[in-house]
N, C-alpha and C. Protein backbone atom coordinates (compact mmCIF):
# COMPACT_ATOMS: atom_id res chain seq x y z
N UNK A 1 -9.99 29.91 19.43
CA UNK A 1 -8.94 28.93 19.76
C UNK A 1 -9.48 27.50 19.58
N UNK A 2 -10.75 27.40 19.99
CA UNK A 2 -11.73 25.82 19.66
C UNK A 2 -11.73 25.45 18.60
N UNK A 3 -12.02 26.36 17.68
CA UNK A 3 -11.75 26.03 16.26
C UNK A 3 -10.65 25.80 15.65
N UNK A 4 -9.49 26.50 15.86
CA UNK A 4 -8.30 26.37 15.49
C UNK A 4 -7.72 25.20 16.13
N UNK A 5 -7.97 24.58 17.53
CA UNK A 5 -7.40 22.53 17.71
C UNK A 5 -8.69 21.83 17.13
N UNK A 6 -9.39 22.14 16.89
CA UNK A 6 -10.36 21.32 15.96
C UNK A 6 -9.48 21.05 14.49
N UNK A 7 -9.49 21.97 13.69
CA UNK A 7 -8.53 21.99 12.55
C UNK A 7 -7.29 21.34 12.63
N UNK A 8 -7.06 21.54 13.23
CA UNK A 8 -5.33 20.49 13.31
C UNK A 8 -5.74 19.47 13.74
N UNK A 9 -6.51 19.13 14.82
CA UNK A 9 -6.88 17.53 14.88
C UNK A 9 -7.53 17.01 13.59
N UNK A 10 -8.63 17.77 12.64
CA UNK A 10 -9.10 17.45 11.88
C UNK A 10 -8.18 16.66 10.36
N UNK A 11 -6.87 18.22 10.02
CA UNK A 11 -5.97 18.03 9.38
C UNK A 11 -5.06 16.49 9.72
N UNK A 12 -4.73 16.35 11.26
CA UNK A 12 -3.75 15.51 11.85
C UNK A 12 -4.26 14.27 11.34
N UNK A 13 -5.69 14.07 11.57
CA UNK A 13 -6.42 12.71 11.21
C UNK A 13 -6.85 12.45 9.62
N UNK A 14 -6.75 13.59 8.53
CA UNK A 14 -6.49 13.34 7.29
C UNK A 14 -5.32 13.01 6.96
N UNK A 15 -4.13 13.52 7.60
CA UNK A 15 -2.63 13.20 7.14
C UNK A 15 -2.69 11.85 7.50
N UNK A 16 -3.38 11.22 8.77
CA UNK A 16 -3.26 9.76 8.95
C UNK A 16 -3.69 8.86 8.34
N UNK A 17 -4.89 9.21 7.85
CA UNK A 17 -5.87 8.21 6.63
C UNK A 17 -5.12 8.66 5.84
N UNK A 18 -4.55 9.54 5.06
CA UNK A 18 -3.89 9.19 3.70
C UNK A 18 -2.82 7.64 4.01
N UNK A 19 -1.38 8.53 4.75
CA UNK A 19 -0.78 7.46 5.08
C UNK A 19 -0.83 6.36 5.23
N UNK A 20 -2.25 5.73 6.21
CA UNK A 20 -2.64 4.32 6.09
C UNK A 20 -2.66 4.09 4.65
N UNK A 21 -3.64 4.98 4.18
CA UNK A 21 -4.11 4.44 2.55
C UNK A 21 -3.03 4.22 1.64
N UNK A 22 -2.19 4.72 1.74
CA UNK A 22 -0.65 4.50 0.89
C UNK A 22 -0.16 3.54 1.16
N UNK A 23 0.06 3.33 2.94
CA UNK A 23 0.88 1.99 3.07
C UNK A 23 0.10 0.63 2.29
N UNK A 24 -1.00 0.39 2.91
CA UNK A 24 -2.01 -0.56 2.06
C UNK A 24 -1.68 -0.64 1.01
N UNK A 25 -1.90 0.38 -0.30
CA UNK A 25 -1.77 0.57 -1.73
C UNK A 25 -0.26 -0.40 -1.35
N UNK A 26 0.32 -0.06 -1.20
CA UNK A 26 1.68 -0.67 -1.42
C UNK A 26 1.94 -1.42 -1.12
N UNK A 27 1.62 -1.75 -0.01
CA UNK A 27 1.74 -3.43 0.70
C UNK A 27 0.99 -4.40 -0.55
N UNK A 28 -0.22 -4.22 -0.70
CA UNK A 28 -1.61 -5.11 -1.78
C UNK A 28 -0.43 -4.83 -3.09
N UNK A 29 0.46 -3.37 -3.72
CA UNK A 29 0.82 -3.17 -5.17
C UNK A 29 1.97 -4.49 -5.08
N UNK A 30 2.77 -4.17 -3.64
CA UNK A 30 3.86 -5.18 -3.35
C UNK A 30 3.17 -6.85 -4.01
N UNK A 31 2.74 -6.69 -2.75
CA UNK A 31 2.35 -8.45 -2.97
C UNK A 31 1.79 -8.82 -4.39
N UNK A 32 0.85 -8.17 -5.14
CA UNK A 32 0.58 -8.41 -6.17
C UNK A 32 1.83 -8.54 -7.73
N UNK A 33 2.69 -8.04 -7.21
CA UNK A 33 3.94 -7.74 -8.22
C UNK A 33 4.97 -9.24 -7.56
N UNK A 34 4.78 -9.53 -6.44
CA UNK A 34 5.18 -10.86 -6.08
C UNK A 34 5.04 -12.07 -6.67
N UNK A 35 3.16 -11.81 -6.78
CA UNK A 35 2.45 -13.43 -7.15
C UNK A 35 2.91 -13.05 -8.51
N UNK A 36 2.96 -12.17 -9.76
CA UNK A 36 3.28 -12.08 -10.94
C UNK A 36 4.08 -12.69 -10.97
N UNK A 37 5.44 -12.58 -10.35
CA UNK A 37 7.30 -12.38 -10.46
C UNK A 37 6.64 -14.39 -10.12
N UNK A 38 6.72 -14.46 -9.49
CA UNK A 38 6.70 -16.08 -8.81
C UNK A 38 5.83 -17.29 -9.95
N UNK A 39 4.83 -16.59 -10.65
CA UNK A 39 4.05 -17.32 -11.52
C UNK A 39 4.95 -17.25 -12.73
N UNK A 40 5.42 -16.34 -13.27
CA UNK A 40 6.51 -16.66 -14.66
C UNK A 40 7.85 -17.09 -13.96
N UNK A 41 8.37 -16.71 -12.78
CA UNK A 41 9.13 -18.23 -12.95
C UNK A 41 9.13 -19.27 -12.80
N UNK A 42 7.68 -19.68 -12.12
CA UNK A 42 7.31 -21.14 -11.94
C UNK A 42 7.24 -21.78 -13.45
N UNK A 43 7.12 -20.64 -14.27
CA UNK A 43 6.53 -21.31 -15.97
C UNK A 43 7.61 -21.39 -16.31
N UNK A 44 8.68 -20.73 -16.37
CA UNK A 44 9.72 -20.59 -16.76
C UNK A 44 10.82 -21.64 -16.48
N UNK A 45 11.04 -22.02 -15.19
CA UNK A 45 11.35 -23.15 -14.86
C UNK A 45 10.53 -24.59 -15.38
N UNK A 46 9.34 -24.82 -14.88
CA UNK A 46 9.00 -26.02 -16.13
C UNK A 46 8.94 -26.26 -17.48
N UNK A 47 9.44 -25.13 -18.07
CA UNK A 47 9.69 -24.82 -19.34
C UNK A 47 11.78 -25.73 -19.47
N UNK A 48 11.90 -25.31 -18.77
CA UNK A 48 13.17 -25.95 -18.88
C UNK A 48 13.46 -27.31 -18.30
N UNK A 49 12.86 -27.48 -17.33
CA UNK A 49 12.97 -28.91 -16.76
C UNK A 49 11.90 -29.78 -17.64
């Protein structure tokens, strides 16, 4: 039985580090797809003005 809540705590706390690790990835993929989007239209706009 020790072994078997060992394993699920073990499992429980890999399912959690993935998750963190995804949200991150995405939050950092987010923001980085931001500063892109924001730098061509800053060019884009002084291109016209």
């Amino acid at each position: 039985m020790e072994g078997y809540v060992m394993n699920v705590w073990l499992f429980a706390g890999c399912m959690f580090l993935v998750a963190v690790f995804l949200n991150t990835l995405l939050l950092f993929g987010h923001r980085m797809v931001k500063k892109r989007r924001n730098k061509k239209w800053k060019r884009e706009t002084e291109i016209a003005d």
